[in-house]
Protein backbone atom coordinates (compact mmCIF):
# COMPACT_ATOMS: atom_id res chain seq x y z
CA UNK A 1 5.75 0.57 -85.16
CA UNK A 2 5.74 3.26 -87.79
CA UNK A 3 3.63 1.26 -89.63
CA UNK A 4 0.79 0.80 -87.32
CA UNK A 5 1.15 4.64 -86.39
CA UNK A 6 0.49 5.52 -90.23
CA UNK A 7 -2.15 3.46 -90.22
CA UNK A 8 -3.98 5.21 -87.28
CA UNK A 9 -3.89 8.72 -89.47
CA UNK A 10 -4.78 6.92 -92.35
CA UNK A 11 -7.81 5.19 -90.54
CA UNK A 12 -8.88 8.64 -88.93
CA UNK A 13 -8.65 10.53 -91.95
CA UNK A 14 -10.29 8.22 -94.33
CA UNK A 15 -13.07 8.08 -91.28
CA UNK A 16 -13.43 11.53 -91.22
CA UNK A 17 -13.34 12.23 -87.79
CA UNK A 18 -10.15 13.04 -85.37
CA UNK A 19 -8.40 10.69 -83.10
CA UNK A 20 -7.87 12.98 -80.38
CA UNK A 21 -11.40 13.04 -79.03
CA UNK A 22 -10.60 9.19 -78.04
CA UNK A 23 -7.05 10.02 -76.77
CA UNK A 24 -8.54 12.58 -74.45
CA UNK A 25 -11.59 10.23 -73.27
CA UNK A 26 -9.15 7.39 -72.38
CA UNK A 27 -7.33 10.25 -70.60
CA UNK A 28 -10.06 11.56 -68.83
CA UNK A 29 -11.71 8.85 -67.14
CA UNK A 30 -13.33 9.21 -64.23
CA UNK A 31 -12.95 6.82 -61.01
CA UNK A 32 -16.64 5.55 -60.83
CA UNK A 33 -15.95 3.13 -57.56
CA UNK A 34 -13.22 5.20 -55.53
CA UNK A 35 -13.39 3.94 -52.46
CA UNK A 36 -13.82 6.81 -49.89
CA UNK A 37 -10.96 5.40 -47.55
CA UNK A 38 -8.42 5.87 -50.60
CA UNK A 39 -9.22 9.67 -50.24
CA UNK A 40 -8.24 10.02 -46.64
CA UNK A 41 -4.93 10.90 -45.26
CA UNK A 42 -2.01 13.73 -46.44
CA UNK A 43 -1.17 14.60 -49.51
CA UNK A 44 0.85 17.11 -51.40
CA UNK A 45 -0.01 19.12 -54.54
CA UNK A 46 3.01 18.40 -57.08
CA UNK A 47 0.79 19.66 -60.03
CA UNK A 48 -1.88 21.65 -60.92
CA UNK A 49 -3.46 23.44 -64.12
CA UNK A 50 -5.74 26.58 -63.61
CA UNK A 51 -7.93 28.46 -65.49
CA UNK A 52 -7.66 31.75 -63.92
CA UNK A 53 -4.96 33.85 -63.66
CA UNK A 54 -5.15 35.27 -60.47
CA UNK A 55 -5.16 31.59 -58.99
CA UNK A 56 -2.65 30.85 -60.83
CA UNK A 57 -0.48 33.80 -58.95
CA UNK A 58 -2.00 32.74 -55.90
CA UNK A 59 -0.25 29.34 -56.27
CA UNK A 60 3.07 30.92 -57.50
CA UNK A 61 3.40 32.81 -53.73
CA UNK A 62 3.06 29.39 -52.20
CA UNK A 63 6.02 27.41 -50.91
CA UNK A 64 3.92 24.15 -50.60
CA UNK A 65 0.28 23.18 -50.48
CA UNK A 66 -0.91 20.06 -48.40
CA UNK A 67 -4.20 18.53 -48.44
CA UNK A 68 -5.59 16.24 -45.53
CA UNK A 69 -8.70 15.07 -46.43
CA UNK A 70 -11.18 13.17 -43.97
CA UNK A 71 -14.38 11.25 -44.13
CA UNK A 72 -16.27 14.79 -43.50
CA UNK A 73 -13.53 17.35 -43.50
CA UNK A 74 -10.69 18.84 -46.60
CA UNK A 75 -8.19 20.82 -44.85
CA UNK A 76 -5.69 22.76 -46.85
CA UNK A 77 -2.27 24.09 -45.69
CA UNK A 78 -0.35 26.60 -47.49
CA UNK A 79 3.25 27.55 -46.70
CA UNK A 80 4.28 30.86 -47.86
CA UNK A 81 7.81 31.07 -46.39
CA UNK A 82 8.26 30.29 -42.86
CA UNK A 83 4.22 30.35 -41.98
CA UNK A 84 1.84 28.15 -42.44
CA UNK A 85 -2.21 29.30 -43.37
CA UNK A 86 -5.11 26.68 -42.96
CA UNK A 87 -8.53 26.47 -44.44
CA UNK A 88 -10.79 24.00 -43.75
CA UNK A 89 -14.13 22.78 -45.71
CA UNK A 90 -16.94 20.44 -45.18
CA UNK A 91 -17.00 17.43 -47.34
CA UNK A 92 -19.95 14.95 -48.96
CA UNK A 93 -18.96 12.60 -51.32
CA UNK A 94 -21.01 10.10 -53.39
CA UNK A 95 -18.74 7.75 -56.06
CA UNK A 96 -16.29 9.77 -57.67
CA UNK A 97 -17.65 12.92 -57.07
CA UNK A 98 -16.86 15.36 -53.71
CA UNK A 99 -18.21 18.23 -53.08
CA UNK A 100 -16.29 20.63 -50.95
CA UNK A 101 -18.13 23.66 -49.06
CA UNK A 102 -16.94 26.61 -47.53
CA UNK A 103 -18.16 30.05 -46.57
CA UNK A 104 -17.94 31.64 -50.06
CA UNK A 105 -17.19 28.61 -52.52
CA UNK A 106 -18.27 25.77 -53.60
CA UNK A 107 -16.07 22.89 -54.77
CA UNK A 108 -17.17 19.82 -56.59
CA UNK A 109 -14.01 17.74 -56.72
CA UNK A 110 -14.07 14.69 -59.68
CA UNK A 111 -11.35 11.63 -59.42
CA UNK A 112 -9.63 10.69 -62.75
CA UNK A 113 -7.71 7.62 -63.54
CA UNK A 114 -4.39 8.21 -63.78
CA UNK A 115 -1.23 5.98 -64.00
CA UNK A 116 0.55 7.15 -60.94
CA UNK A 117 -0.25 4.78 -58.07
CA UNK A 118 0.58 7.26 -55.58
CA UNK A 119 -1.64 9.97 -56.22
CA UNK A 120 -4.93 11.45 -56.88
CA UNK A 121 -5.97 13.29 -59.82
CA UNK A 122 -9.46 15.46 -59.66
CA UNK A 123 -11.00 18.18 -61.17
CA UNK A 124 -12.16 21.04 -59.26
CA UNK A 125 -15.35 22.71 -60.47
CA UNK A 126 -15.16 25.99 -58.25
CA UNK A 127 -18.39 27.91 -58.07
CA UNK A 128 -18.39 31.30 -56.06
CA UNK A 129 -20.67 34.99 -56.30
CA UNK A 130 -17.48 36.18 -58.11
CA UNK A 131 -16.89 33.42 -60.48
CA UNK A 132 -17.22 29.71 -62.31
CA UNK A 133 -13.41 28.02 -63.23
CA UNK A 134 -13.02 24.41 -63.94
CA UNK A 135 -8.74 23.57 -62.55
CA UNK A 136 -6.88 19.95 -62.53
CA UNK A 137 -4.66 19.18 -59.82
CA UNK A 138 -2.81 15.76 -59.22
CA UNK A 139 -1.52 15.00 -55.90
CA UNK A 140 0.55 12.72 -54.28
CA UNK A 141 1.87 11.08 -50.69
CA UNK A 142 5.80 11.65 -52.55
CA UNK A 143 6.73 15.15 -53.36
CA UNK A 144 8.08 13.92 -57.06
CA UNK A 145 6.47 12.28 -60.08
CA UNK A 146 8.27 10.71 -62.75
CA UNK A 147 8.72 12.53 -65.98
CA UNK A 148 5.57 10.42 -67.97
CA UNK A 149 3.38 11.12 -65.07
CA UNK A 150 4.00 14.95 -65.72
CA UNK A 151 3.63 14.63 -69.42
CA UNK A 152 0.13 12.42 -69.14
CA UNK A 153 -1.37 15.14 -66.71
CA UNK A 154 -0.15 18.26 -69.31
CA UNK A 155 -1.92 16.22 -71.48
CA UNK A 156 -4.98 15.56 -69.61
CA UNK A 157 -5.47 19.16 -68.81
CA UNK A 158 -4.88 20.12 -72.17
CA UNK A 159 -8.08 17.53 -73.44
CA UNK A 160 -9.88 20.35 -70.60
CA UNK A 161 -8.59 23.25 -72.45
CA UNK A 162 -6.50 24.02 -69.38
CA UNK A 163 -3.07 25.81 -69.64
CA UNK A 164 0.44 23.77 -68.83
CA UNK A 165 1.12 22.94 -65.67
CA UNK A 166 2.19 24.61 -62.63
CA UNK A 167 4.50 22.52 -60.74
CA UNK A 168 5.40 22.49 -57.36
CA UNK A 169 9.20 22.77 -55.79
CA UNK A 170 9.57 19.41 -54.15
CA UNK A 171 12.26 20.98 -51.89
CA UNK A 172 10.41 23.54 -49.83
CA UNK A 173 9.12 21.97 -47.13
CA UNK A 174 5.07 21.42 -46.45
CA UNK A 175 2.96 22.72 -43.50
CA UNK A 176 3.56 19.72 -40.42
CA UNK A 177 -0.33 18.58 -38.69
């Protein structure tokens, strides 16, 4: 095993290129035939990596997010201690890409593979008058992933230049329909 790994560096440096621009293309692939029925139902963030700061301190007031996404609606529920706050958003989506609009945003949500088969990973390309981020977020019907499910999504949002990962408490409970 050391062996081969040795020879990887050696091939990549007598190639003169890096490795890592392959590791991060396997990593981010997107889902080019998703099918849209996958994407419906409830799920709950567990993960997500965002570029902003102030998002990212949104996020840290909330107790749980839940996303229940439709054929035309994305409804997202935030608990922040014993109350629940809604927003809701119209949704097209064509292959792996949907787009996501609301009164003062725009999102255009892309599916990634990823090896956890009870979740969804996308990247969020948010477009508003006050700004442009790009964020990663993996979510899941079960509140926990497994510890190599965490470390492949650090990694993916690191081949995106994204910061580590916030994670979610799995304990606090989530906003009920």
């Amino acid at each position: 095993m050391i062996l081969l790994a040795c020879a990887v560096v050696v091939a990549c440096l007598l190639s003169g290129t890096t490795c890592a621009p392959l590791a991060c293309e396997n990593l981010i692939r997107p889902l080019v035939d998703i099918p849209l029925d996958h994407l419906e139902g409830t799920w709950a963030l567990v993960g997500s990596s965002l570029n902003r700061s102030l998002d990212e301190d949104a996020l840290k007031t909330r107790d749980s997010v839940t996303f229940v996404s439709t054929n035309s609606t994305f409804v997202q529920r935030n608990r922040i201690g014993d109350k629940c706050q809604s927003s809701t958003l119209n949704v097209t989506k064509q292959g792996h890409v949907m787009t996501l609009t609301g009164a003062n945003y725009v999102f255009t949500a892309t599916f990634h593979h990823t090896s956890c088969e009870t979740c969804l990973l996308f990247r969020f390309d948010v477009q508003s008058a006050s700004h442009n981020t790009t964020d990663l977020y993996i979510v899941s019907t079960k509140r926990e992933l497994d510890a190599g499910v965490k470390e492949e999504f650090a990694a993916q949002a690191k081949c995106l230049g994204l910061p580590e990962p916030i994670w979610m408490d799995p304990t606090k409970e989530l906003c009920q329909s």
